[in-house]
Protein backbone atom coordinates (compact mmCIF):
# COMPACT_ATOMS: atom_id res chain seq x y z
CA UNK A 1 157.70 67.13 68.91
CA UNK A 2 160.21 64.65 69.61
CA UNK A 3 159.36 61.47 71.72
CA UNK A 4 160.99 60.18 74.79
CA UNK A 5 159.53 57.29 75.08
CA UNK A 6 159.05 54.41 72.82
CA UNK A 7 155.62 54.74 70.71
CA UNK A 8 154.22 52.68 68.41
CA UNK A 9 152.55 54.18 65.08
CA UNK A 10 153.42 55.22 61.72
CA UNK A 11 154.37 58.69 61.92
CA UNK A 12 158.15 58.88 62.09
CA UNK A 13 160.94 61.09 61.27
CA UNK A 14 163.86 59.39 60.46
CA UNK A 15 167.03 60.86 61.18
CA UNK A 16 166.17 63.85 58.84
CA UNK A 17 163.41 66.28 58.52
CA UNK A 18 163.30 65.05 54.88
CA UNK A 19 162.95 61.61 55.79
CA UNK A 20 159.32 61.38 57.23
CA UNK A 21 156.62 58.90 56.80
CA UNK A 22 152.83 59.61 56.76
CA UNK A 23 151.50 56.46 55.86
CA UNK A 24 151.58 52.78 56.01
CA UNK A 25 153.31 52.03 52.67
CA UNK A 26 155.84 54.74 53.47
CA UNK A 27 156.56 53.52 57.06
CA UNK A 28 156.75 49.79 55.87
CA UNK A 29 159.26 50.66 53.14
CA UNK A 30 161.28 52.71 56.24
CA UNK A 31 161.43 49.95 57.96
CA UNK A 32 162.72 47.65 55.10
CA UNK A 33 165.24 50.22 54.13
CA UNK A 34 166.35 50.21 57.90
CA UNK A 35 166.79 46.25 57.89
CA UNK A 36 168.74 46.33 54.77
CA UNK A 37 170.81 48.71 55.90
CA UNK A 38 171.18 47.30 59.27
CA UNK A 39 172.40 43.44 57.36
CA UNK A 40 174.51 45.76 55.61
CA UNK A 41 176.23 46.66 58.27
CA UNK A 42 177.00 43.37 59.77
CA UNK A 43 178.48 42.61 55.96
CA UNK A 44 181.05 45.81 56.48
CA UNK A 45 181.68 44.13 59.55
CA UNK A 46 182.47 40.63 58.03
CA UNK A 47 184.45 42.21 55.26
CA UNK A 48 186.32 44.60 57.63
CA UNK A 49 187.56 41.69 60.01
CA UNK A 50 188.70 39.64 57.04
CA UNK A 51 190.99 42.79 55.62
CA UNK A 52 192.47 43.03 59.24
CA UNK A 53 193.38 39.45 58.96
CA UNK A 54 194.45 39.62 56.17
CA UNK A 55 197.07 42.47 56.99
CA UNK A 56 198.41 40.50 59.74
CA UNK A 57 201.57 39.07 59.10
CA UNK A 58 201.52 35.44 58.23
CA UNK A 59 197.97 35.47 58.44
CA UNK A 60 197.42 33.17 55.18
CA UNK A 61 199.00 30.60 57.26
CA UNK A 62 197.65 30.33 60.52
CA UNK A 63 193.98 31.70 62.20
CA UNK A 64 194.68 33.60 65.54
CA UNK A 65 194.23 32.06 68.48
CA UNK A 66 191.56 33.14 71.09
CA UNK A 67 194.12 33.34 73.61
CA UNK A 68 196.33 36.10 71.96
CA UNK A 69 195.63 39.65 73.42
CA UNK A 70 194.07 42.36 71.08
CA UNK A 71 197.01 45.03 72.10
CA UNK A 72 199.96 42.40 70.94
CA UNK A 73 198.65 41.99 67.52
CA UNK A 74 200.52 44.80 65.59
CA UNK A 75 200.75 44.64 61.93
CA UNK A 76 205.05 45.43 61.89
CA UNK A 77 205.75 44.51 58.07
CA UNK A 78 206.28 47.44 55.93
CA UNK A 79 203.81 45.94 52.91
CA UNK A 80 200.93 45.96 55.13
CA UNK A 81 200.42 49.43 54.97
CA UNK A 82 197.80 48.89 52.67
CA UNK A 83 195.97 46.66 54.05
CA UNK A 84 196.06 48.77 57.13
CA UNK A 85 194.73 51.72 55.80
CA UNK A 86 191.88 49.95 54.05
CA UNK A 87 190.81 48.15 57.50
CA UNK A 88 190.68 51.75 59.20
CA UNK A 89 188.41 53.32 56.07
CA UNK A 90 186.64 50.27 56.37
CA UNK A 91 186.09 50.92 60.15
CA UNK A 92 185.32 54.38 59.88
CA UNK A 93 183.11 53.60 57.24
CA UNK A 94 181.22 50.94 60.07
CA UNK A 95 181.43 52.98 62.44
CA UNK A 96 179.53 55.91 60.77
CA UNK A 97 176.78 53.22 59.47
CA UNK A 98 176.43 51.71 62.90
CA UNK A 99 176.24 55.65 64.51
CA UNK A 100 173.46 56.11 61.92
CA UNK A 101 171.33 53.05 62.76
CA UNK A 102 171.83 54.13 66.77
CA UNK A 103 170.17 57.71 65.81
CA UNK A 104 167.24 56.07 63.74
CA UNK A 105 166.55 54.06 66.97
CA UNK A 106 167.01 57.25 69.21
CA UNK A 107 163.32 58.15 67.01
CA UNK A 108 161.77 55.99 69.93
CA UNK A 109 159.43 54.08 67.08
CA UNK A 110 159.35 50.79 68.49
CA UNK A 111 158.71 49.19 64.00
CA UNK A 112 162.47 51.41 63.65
CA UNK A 113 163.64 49.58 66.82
CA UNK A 114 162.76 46.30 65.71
CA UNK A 115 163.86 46.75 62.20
CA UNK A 116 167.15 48.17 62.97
CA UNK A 117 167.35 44.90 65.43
CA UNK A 118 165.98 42.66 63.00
CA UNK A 119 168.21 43.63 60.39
CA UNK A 120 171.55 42.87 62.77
CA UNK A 121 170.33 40.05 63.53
CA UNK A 122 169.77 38.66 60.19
CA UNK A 123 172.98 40.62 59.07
CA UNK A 124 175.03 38.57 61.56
CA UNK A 125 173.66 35.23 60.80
CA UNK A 126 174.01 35.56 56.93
CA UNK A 127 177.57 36.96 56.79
CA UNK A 128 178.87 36.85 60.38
CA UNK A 129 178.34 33.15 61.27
CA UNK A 130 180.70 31.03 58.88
CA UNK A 131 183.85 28.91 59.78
CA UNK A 132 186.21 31.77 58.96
CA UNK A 133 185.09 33.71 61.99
CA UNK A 134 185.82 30.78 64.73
CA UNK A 135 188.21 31.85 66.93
CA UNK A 136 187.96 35.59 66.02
CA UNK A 137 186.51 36.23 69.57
CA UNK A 138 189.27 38.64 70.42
CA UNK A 139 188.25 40.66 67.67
CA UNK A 140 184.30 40.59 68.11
CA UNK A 141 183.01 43.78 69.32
CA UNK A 142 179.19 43.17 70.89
CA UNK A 143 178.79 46.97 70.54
CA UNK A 144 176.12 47.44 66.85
CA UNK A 145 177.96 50.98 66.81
CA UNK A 146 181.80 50.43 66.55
């Protein structure tokens, strides 16, 4: 039976059949798998803004300003096709992490809710929060799943 409601308790599934928990050591280890993997996805997202910086041109010189719109900053130099192509694996990549974490919440445990939102949290204050993210609010997306 799925739940559509939040509940509290440790009988969960997961986001696969496989991946159930009957007791309290199982569930607690859920949950710490679910924080690690939600701090690992604010450190894709740290890595993945630096490689788009990086494959700006002239970006080793200057840090972009917060008044510059998103849609005029085109990579146009023909060596930055790498760098290109690793930001968009590195997005997809992200993207599927942060899809994963929103279908572990969609369990409607409220320990997998708070984990997963834990885990962000402490995610984006170890790796998110530094001086070479100042002025990057152009490029900050609030949304945990893109």
């Amino acid at each position: 039976m799925m739940h559509m409601t939040f509940y509290w308790g440790k009988n969960v599934t997961i986001l696969f059949d496989t991946w159930r928990t009957a007791t309290w050591t199982g569930y607690a280890l859920s949950l710490l798998a679910l924080l690690l993997v939600s701090a690992f996805y604010q450190y894709l997202e740290s890595v993945r803004i630096r490689v788009r910086l990086l494959s700006r041109p002239g970006s080793a010189a200057r840090k972009p300003s917060s008044l510059e719109a998103p849609l005029l900053l085109r990579g146009g130099a023909a060596g930055a096709a790498a760098p290109r192509v690793l930001a968009a694996a590195m997005f997809g990549a992200n993207s599927a992490v942060g899809y994963l974490l929103m279908l572990a919440v969609m369990s409607f445990n409220g320990g997998v809710f708070v984990a997963v939102v834990a885990g962000l949290a402490a995610g984006y204050l170890a790796f998110r929060t530094g001086p070479e993210e100042e002025g990057l609010a152009s490029m900050e997306n609030p949304c945990a799943c893109a």
